[in-house]
N, C-alpha and C. Protein backbone atom coordinates (compact mmCIF):
# COMPACT_ATOMS: atom_id res chain seq x y z
N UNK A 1 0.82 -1.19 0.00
CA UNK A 1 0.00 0.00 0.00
C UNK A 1 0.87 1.25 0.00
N UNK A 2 1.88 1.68 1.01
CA UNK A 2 2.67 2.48 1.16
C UNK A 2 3.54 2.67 -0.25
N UNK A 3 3.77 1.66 -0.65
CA UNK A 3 4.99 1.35 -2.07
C UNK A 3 3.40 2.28 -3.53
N UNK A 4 2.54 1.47 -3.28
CA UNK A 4 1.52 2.17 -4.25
C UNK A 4 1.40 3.86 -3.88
N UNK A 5 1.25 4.47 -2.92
CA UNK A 5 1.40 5.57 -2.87
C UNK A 5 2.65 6.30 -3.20
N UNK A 6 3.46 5.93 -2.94
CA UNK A 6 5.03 6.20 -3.05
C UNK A 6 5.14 6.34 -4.98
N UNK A 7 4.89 5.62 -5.07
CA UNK A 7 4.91 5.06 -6.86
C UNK A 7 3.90 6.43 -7.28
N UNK A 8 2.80 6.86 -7.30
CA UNK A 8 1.72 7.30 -7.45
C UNK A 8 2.02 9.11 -7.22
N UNK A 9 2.78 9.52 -6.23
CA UNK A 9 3.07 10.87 -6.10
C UNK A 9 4.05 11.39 -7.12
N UNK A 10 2.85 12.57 -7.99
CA UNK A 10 3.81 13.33 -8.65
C UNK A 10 3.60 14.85 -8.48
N UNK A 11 4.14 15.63 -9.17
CA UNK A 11 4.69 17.22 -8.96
C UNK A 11 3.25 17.74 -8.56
N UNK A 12 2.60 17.66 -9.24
CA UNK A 12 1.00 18.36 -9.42
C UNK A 12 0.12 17.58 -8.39
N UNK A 13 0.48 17.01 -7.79
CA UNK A 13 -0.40 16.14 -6.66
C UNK A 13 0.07 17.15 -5.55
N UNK A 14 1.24 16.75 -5.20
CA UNK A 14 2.03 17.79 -4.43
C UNK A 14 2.01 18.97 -4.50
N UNK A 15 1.47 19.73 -5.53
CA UNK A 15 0.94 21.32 -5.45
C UNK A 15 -0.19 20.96 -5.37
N UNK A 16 -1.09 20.85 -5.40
CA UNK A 16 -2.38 20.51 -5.29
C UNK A 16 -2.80 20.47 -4.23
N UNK A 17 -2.10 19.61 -3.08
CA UNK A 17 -1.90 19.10 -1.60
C UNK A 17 -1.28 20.77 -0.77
N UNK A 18 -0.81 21.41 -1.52
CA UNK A 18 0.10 22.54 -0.78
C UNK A 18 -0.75 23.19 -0.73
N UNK A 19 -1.81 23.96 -1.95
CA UNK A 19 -2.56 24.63 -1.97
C UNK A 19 -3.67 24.40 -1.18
N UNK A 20 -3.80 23.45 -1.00
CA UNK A 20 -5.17 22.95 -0.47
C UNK A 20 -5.04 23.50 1.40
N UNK A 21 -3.47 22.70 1.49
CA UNK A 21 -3.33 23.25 2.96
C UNK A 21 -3.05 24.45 3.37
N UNK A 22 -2.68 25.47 2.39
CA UNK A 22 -2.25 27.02 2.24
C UNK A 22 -3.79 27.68 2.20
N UNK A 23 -4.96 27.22 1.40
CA UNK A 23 -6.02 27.66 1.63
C UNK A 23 -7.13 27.11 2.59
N UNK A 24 -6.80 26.23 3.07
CA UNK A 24 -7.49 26.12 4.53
C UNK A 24 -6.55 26.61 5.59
N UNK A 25 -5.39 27.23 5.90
CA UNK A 25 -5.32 28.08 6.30
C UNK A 25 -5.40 29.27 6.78
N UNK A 26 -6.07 29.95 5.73
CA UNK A 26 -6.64 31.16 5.26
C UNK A 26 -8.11 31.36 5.74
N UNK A 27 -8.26 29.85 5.44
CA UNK A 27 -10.13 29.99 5.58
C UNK A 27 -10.59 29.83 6.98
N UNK A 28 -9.47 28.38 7.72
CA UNK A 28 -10.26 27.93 9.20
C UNK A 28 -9.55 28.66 10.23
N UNK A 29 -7.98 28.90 10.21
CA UNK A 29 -7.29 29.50 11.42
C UNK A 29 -8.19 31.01 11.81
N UNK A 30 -8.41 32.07 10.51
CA UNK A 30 -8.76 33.27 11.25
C UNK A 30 -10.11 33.11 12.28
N UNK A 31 -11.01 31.97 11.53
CA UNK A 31 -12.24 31.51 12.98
C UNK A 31 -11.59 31.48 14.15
N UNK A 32 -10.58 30.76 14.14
CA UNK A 32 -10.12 30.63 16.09
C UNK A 32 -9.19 31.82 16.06
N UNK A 33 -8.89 32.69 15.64
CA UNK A 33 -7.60 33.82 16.29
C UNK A 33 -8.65 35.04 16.20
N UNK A 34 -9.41 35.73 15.57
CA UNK A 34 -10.08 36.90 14.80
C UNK A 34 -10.35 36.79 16.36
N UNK A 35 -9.75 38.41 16.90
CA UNK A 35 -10.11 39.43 18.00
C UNK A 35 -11.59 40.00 17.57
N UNK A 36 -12.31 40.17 16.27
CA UNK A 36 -13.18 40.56 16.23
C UNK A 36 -14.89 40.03 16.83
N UNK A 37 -15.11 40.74 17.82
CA UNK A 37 -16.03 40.38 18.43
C UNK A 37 -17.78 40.69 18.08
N UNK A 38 -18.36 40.24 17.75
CA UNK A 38 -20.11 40.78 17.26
C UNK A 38 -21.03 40.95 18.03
N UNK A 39 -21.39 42.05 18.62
CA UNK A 39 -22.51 42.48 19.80
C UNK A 39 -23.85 42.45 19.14
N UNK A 40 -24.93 42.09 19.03
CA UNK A 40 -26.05 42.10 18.31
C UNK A 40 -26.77 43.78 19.11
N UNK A 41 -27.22 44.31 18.27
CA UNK A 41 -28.12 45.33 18.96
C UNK A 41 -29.08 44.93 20.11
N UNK A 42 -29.63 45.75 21.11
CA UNK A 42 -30.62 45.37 21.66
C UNK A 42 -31.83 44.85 20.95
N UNK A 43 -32.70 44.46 21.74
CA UNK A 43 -33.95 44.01 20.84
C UNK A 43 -35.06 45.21 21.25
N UNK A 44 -35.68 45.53 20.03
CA UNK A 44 -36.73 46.82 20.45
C UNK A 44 -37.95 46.39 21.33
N UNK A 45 -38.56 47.21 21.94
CA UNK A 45 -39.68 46.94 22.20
C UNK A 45 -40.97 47.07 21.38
N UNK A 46 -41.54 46.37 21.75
CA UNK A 46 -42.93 46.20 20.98
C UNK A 46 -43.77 47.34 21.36
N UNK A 47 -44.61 47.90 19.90
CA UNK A 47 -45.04 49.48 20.25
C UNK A 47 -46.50 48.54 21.10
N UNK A 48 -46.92 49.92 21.93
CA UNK A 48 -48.03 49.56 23.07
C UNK A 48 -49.24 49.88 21.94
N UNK A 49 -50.40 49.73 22.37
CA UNK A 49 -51.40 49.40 21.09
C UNK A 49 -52.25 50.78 21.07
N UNK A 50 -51.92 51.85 22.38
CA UNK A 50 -52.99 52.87 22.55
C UNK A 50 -51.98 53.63 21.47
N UNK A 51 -50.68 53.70 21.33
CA UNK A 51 -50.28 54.76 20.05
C UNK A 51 -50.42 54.88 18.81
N UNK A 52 -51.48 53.95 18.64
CA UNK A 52 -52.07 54.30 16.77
C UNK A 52 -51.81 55.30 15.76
N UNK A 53 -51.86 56.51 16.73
CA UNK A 53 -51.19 57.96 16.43
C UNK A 53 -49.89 58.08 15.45
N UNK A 54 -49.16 56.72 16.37
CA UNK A 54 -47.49 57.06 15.87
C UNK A 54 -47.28 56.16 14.75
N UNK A 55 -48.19 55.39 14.48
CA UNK A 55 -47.58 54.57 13.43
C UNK A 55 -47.60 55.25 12.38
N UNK A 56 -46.38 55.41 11.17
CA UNK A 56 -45.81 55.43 9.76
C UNK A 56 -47.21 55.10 9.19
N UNK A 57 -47.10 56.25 8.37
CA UNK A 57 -47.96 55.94 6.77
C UNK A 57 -47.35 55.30 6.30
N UNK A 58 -48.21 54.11 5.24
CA UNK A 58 -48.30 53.37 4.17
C UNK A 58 -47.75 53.88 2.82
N UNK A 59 -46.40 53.79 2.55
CA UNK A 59 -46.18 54.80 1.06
C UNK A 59 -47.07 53.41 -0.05
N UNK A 60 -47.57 54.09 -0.79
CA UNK A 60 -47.96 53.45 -1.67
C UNK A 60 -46.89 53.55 -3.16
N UNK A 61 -47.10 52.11 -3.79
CA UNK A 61 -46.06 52.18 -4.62
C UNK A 61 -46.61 52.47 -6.23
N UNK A 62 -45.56 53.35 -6.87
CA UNK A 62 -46.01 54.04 -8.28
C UNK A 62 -47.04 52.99 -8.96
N UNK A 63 -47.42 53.62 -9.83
CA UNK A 63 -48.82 52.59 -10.55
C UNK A 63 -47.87 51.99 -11.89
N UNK A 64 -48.38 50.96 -11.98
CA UNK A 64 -48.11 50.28 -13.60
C UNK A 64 -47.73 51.23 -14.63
N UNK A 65 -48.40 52.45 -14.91
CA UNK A 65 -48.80 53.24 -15.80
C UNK A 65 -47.27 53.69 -16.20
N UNK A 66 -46.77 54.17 -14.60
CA UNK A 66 -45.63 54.76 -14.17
C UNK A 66 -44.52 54.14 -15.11
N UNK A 67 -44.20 52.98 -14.85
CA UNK A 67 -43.21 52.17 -15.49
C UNK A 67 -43.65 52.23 -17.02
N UNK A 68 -44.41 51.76 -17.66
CA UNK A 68 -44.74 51.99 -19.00
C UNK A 68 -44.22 53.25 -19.74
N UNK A 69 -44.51 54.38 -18.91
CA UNK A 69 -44.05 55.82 -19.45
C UNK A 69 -42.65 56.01 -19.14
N UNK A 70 -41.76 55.44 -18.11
CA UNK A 70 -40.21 55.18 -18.55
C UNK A 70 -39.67 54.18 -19.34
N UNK A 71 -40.59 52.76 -19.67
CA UNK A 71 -39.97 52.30 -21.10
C UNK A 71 -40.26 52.90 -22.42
N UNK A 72 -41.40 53.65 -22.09
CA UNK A 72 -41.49 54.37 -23.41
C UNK A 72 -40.54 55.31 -24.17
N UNK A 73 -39.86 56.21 -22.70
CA UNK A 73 -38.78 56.87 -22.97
C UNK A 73 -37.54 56.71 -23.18
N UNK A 74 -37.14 55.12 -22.50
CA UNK A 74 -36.02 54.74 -22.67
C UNK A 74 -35.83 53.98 -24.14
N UNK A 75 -37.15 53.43 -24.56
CA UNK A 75 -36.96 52.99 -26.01
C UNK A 75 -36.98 54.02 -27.34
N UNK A 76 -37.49 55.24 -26.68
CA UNK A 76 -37.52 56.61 -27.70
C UNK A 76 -35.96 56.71 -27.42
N UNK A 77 -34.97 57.08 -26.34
CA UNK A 77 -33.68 57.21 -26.17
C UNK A 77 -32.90 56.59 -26.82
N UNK A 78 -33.42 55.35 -27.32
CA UNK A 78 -32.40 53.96 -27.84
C UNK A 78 -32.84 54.61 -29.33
N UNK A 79 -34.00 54.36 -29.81
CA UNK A 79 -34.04 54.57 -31.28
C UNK A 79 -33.25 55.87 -31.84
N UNK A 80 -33.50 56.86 -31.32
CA UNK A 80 -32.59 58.38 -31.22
C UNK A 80 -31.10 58.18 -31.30
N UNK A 81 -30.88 57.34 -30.68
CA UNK A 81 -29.38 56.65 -30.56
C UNK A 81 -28.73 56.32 -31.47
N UNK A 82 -29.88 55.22 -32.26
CA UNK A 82 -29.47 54.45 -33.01
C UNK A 82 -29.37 55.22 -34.43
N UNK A 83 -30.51 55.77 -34.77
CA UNK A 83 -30.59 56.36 -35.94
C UNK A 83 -29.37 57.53 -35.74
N UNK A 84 -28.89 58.21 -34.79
CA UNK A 84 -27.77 59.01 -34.90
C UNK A 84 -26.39 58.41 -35.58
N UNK A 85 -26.36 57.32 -34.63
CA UNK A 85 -25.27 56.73 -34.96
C UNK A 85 -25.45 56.00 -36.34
N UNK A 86 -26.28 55.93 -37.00
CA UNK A 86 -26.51 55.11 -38.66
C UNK A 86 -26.35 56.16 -39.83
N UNK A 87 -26.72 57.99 -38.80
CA UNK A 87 -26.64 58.47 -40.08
C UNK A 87 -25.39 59.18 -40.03
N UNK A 88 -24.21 58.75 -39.06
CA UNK A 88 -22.15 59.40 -39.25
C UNK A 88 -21.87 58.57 -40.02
């Protein structure tokens, strides 16, 4: 078994093997050394139910219409484009 491995190692196995241990290096050691520590924020409290008052408006989002009238413009932009550049 030992003699089959022995027989079997060549240059590119051996870089292969280097890299491998050069990039788990990189990847698992900084988990155990990294001084960097992560505090999670507090957790908020839950609003009380008599302030109805304070809750945020609802933005409502642009209508369909909206988007239609910027592809319209962006495909007027492209044709403008194009025909410029067809008639240098």
């Amino acid at each position: 078994m030992i003699k089959y491995l022995i027989k079997n190692i060549t240059f590119m196995n051996l870089l292969l093997f280097a890299a491998l241990f050069f990039l788990a290096g990189y990847i698992v050691l900084p988990l155990f050394t990294s001084a960097a520590k992560y505090t999670p924020p507090p957790a908020k409290k839950a609003p009380v139910e008599g302030n109805e008052q304070q809750q945020q408006p609802q933005i409502q989002a642009p209508s369909p219409m909206d988007y239609v009238i910027i592809a319209d413009q962006n495909l007027q932009d492209i044709s403008f484009l194009a025909i410029s550049a067809a008639s240098s």
